[in-house]
Protein backbone atom coordinates (compact mmCIF):
# COMPACT_ATOMS: atom_id res chain seq x y z
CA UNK A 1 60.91 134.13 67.78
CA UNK A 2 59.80 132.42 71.11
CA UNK A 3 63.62 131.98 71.74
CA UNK A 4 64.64 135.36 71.61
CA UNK A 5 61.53 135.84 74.01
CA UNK A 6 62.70 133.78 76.72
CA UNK A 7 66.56 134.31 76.27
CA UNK A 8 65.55 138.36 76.82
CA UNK A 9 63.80 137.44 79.21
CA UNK A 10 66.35 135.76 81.08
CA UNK A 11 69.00 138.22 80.76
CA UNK A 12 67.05 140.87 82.03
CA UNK A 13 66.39 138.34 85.35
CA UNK A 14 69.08 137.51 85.56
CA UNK A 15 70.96 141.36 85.45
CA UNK A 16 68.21 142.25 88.09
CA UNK A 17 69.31 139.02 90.27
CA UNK A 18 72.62 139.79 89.98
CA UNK A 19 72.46 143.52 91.37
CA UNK A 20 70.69 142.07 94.44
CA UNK A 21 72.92 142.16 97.38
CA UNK A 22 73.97 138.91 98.17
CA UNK A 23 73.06 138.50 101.73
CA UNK A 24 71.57 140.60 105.18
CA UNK A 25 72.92 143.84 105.41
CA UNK A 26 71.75 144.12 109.07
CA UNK A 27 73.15 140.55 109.98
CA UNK A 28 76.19 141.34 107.94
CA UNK A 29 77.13 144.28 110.04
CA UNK A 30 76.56 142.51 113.24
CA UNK A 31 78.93 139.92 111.60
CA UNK A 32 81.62 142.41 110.81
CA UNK A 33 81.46 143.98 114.16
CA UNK A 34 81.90 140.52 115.28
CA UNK A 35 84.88 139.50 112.54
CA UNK A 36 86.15 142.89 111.75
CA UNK A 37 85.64 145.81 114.11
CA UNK A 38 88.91 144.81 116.12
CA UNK A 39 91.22 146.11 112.88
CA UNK A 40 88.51 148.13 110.77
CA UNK A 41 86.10 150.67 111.39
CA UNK A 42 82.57 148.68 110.33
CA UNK A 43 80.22 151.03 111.61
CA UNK A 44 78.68 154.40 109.48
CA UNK A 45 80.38 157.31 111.36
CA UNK A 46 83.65 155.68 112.66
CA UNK A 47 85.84 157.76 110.93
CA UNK A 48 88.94 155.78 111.63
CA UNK A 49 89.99 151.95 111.89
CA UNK A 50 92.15 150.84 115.08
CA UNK A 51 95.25 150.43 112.43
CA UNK A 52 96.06 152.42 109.47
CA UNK A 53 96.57 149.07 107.94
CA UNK A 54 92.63 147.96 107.78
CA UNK A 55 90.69 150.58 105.99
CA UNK A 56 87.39 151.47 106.81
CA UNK A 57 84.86 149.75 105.63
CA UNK A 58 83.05 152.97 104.09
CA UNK A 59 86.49 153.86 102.22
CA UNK A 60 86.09 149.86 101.14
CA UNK A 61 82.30 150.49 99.58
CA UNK A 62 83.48 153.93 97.76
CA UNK A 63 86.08 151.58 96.18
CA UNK A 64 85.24 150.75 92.28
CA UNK A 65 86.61 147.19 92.44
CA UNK A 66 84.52 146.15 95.43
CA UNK A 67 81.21 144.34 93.88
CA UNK A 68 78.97 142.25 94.97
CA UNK A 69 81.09 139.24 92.82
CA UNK A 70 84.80 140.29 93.86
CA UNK A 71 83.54 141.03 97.76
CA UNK A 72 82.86 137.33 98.01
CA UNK A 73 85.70 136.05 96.71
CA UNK A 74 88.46 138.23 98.96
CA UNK A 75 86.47 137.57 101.75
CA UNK A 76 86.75 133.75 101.31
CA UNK A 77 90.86 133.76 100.54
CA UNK A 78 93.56 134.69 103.02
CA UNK A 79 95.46 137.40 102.80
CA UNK A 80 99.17 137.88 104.63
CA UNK A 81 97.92 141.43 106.51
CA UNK A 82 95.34 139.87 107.87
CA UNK A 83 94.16 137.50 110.85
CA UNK A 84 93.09 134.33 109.65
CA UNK A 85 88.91 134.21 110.10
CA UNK A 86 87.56 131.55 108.82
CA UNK A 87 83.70 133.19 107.68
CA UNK A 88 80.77 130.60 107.23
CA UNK A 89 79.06 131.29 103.44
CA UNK A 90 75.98 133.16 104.82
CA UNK A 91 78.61 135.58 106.99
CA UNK A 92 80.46 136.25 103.97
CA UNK A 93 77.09 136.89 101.69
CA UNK A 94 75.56 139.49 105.00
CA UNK A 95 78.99 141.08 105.48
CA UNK A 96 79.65 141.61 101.84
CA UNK A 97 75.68 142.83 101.56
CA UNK A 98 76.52 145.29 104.53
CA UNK A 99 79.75 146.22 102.65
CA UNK A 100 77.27 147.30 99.32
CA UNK A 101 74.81 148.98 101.46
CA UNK A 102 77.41 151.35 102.60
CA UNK A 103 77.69 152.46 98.90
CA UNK A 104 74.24 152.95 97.99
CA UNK A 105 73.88 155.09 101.77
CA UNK A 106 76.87 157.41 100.61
């Protein structure tokens, strides 16, 4: 009985952890203004990125396959389209927190 107790209680943790976003949100868009805002449009109210190639970042948090677990993981791996930034882990946790926060404001 105890078992099922403590199991319980960790998947009901752990589902709370994991809808935490995974960094700052504020530091995160400072970061993305920083990494980003030369191709994308980062900031609420920018309607449109400087290339019709880089989405903005609001159109990114309305998307259903951006989460707080597949964020992370495109932010970390290069893509062809575009420039190679090299993120430290705590920019990619902030940006992709910033990212999330977009969602929940919209």
């Amino acid at each position: 009985m105890r078992f099922w107790f403590i199991l319980a209680a960790l998947l009901v943790t752990g589902s709370a952890v994991a809808q935490q976003p995974p960094g700052d949100a504020l530091a995160g868009r400072e970061a993305a203004m920083r990494h980003c805002g030369g191709c994308h449009a980062v900031a609420e109210g920018q309607p449109r990125s400087a290339t019709d190639a880089a989405p903005p970042f609001i159109v990114l948090a309305r998307n259903p396959t951006v989460t707080e677990r597949s964020l992370p993981v495109f932010l970390k791996t290069p893509h062809a389209r575009m420039p190679s930034v090299v993120l430290t882990p705590r920019e990619i946790g902030d940006i992709a927190s910033y990212v999330l926060s977009l969602r929940a404001n919209n």
